[in-house]
Protein backbone atom coordinates (compact mmCIF):
# COMPACT_ATOMS: atom_id res chain seq x y z
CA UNK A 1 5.72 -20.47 -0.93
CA UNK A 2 5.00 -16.81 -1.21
CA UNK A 3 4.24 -15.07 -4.50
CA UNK A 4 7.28 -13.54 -4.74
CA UNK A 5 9.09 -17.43 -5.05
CA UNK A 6 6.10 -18.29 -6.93
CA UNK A 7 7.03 -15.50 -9.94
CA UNK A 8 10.46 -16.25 -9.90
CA UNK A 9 9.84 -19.96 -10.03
CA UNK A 10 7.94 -19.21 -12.92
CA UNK A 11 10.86 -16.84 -15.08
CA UNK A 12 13.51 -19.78 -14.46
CA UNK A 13 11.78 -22.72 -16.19
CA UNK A 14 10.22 -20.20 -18.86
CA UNK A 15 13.93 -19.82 -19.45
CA UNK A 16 14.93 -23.07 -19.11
CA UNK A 17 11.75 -23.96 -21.88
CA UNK A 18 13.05 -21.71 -24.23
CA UNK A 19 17.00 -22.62 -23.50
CA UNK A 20 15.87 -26.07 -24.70
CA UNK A 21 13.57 -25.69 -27.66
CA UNK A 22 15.79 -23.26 -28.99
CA UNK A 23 19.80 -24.08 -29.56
CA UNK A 24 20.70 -20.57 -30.24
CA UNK A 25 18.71 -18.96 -27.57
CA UNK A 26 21.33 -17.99 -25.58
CA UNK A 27 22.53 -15.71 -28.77
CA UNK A 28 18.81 -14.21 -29.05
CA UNK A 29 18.77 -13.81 -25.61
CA UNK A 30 17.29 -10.12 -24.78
CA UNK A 31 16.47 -10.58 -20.97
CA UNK A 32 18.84 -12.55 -18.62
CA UNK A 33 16.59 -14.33 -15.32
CA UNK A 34 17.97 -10.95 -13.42
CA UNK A 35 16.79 -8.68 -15.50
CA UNK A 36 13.38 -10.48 -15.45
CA UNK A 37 13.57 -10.46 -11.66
CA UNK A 38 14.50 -6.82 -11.25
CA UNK A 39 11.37 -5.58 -13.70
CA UNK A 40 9.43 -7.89 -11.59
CA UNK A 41 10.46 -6.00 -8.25
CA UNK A 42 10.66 -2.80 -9.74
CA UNK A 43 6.37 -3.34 -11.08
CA UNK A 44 5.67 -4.93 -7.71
CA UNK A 45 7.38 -1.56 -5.65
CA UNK A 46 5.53 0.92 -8.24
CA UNK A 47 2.16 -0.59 -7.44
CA UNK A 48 2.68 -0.55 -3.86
CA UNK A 49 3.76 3.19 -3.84
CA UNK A 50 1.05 3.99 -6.08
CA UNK A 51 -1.71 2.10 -4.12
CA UNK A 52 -0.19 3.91 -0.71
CA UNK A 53 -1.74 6.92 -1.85
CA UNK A 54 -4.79 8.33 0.05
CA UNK A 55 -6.82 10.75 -1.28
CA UNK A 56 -8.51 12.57 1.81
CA UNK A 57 -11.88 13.73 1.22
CA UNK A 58 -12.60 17.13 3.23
CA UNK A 59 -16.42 16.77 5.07
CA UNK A 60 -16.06 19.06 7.98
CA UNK A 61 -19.07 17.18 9.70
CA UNK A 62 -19.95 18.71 13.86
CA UNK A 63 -20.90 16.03 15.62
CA UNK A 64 -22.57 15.96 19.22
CA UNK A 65 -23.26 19.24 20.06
CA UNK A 66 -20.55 20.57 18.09
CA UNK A 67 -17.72 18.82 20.50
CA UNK A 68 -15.98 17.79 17.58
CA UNK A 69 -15.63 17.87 13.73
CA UNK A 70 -14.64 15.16 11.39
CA UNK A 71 -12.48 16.69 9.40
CA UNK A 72 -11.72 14.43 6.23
CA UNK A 73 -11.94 10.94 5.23
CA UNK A 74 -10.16 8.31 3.28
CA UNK A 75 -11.47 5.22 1.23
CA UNK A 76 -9.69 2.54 0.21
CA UNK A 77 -10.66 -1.35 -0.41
CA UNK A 78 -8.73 -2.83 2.34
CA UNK A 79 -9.20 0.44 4.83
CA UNK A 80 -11.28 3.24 5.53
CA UNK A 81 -9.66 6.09 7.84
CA UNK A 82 -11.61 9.18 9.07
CA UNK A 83 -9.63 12.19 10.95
CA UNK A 84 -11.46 13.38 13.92
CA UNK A 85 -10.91 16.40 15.46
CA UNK A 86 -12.24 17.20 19.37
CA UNK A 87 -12.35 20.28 21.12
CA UNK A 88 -12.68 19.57 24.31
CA UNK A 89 -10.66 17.73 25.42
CA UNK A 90 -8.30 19.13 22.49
CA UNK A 91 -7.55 16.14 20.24
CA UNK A 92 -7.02 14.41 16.98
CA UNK A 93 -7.89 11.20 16.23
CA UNK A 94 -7.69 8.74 13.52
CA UNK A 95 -9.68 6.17 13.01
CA UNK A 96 -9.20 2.92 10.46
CA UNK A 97 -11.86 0.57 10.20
CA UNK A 98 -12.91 -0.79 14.06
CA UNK A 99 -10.12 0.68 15.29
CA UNK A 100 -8.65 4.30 16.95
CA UNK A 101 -5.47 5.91 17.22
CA UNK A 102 -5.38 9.38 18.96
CA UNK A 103 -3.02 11.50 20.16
CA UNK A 104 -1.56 13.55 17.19
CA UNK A 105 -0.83 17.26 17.30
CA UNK A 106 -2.03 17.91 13.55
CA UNK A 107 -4.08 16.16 10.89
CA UNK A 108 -1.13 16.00 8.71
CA UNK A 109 0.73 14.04 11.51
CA UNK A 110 -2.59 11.62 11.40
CA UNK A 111 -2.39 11.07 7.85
CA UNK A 112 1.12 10.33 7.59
CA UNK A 113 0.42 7.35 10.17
CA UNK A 114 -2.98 6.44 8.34
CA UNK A 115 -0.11 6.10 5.36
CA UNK A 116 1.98 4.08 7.65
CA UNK A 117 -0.69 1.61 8.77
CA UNK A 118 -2.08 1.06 4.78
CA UNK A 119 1.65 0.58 3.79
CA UNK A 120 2.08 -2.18 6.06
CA UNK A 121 -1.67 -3.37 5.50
CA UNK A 122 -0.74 -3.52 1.51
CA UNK A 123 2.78 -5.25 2.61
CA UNK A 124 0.81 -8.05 4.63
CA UNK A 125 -2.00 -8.35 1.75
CA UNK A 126 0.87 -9.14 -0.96
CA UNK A 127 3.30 -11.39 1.41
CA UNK A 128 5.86 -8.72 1.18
């Protein structure tokens, strides 16, 4: 059962408590079991959107005789992402944790995908 289930689960028989210890609940009644639901949905989205974003950290470090320069970083609990840029040859890479992802044209381009790969990191972490 996946939290999701598990929350919505929970809002019926909290309902279904009530409904029965109360005769004239349904009159009193502020929230139907969809309204419940969509809040719950609506919270869960807002955190997700608001833990998807990365705040890059400029370092402009030269590495190895000055080949190339990592350009900015990104640190979050689940990930950490660092933007590489090499001269010769000419490319930008990201990298997230163990792994590397090159290929981009700009660093903008490589932190929109470090966004993409967190989103669905945060979507696996919550069973979304």
């Amino acid at each position: 059962m996946n939290k999701k289930d598990i929350a919505e689960e929970y809002a019926i028989k909290e309902y279904e408590r009530l409904n029965d210890n109360d005769p004239i609940f349904e009159d009193n009644l502020c929230f139907s079991i969809i309204d419940i639901e969509t809040a719950f949905n609506a919270g869960r989205k807002s955190m997700v959107e608001k833990a998807l974003e990365l705040e890059w950290e400029d370092i402009s470090i030269y590495g190895e005789d000055a080949r190339y320069v990592d350009v900015c970083r990104a640190h979050k609990p689940l990930e950490e992402f660092l933007i590489r840029e090499w001269f010769y040859p000419k490319d930008i890479e990201l990298e997230c944790n163990d792994t590397i992802h090159n290929g981009f044209k700009t660093i903008e381009e490589a932190k929109s995908y470090a966004k993409e790969v967190y989103k669905q990191r945060i979507k696996q972490v919550l069973e979304l």
